[in-house]
Protein backbone atom coordinates (compact mmCIF):
# COMPACT_ATOMS: atom_id res chain seq x y z
CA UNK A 1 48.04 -15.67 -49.09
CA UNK A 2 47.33 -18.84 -51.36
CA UNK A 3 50.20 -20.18 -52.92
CA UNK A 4 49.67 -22.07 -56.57
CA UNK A 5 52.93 -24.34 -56.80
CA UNK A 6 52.71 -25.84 -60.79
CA UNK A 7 54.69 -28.48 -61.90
CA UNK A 8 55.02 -29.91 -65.44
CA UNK A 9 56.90 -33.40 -66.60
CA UNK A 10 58.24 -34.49 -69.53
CA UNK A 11 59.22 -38.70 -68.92
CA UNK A 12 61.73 -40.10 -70.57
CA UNK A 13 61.05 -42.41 -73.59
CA UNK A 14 61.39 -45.40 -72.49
CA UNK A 15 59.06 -44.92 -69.67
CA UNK A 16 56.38 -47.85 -69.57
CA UNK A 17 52.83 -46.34 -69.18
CA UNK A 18 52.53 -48.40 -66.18
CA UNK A 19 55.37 -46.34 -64.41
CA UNK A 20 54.36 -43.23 -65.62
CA UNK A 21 51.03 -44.05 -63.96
CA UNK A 22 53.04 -44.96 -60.81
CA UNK A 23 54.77 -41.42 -60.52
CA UNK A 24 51.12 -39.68 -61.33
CA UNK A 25 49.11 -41.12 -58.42
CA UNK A 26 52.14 -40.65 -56.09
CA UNK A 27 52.38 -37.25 -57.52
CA UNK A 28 48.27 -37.36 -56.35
CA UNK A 29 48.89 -39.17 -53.40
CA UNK A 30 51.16 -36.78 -51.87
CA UNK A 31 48.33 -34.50 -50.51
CA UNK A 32 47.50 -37.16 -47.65
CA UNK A 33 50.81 -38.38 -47.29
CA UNK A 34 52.32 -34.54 -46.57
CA UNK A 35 51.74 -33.86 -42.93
CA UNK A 36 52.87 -30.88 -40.81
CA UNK A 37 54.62 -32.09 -37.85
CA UNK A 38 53.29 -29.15 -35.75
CA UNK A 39 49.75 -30.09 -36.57
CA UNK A 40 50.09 -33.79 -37.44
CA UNK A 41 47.23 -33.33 -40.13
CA UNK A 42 47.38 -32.69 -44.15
CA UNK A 43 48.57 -29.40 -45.55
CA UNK A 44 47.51 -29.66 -49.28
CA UNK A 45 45.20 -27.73 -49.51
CA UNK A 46 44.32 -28.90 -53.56
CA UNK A 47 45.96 -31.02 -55.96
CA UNK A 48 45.12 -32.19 -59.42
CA UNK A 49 46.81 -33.18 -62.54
CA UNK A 50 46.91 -35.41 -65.86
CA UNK A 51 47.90 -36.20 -69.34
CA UNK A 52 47.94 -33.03 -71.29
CA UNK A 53 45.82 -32.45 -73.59
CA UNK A 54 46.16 -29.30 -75.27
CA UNK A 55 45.92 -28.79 -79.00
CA UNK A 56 48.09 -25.58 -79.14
CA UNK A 57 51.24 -27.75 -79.93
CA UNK A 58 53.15 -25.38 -77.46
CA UNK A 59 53.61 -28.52 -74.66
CA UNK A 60 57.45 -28.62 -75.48
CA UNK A 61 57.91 -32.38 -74.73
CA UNK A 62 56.17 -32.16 -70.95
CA UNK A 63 53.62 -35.30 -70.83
CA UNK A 64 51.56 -34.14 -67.64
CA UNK A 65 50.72 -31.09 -65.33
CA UNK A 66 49.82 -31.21 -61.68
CA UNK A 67 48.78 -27.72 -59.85
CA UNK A 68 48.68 -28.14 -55.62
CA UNK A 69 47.93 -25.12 -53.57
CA UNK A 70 48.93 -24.36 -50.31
CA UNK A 71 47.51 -21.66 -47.78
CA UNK A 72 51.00 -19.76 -47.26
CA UNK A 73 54.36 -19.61 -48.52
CA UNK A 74 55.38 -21.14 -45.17
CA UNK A 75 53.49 -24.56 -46.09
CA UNK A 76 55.14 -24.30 -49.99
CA UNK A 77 58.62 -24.19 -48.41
CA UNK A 78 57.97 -26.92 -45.84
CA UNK A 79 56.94 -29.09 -48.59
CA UNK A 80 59.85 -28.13 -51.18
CA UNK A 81 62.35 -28.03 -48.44
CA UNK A 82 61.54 -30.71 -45.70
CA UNK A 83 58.27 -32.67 -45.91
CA UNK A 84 59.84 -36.34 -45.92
CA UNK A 85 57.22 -37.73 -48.30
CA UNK A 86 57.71 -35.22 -50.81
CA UNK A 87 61.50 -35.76 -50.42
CA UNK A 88 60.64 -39.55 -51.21
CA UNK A 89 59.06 -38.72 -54.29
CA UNK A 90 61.52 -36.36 -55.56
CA UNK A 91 64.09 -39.44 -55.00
CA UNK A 92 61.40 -41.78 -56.98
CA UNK A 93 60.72 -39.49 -59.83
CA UNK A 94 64.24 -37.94 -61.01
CA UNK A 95 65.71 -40.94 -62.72
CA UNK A 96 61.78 -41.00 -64.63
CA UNK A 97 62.20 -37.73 -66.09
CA UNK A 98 63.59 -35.77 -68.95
CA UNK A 99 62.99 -32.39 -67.90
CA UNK A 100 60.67 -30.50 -65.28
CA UNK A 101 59.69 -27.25 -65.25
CA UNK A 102 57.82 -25.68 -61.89
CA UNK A 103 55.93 -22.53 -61.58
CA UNK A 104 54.49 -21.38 -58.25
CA UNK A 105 52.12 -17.63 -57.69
CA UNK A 106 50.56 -16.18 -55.33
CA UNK A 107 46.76 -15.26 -57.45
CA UNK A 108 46.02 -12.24 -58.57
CA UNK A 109 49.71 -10.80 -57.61
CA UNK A 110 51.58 -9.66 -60.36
């Protein structure tokens, strides 16, 4: 069971371009630097993200989307819960943001 973990920022004001650019490719980064401890290898599965883009005009303030995909809910919870490089970058991007908003689904289940 694939697990689709979406997460959407909107920065704070202020934010230089050069940070923001910071937070996305450690956003990136973080499928290399996650490891399982059992395995000692990568767990991402995917990850992607940018700048939105949309025309719709329905972005409500967030600046940039990232979508990363595990293989089971098991590896999602690790990574929320434990994983000490996503704990890292939770501690480096709070004081960046304005607001968050995180999504995850399993495809296909509804």
């Amino acid at each position: 069971m694939t697990i689709v973990h979406v997460v959407l920022f909107e920065w704070k004001p202020e934010l230089t371009e050069e940070k923001i650019q910071e937070a996305c490719k450690g956003m990136l980064a973080l499928k290399e630097q996650c490891i399982r401890p059992t395995s000692q290898k990568p767990y991402i599965l995917s990850s992607s993200g940018g700048k939105n883009n949309s025309p719709e005009g329905h972005s409500g303030g967030l600046n940039h989307g990232f979508v990363v995909e595990f293989a089971s809910a098991e590896d999602r919870d690790y990574y929320v819960n434990k994983d000490p490089a996503h704990q890292d970058f939770i501690k480096f991007v709070l004081p960046l943001i304005q607001g968050a908003r995180i999504v995850d689904y399993e495809p296909g289940k509804f």
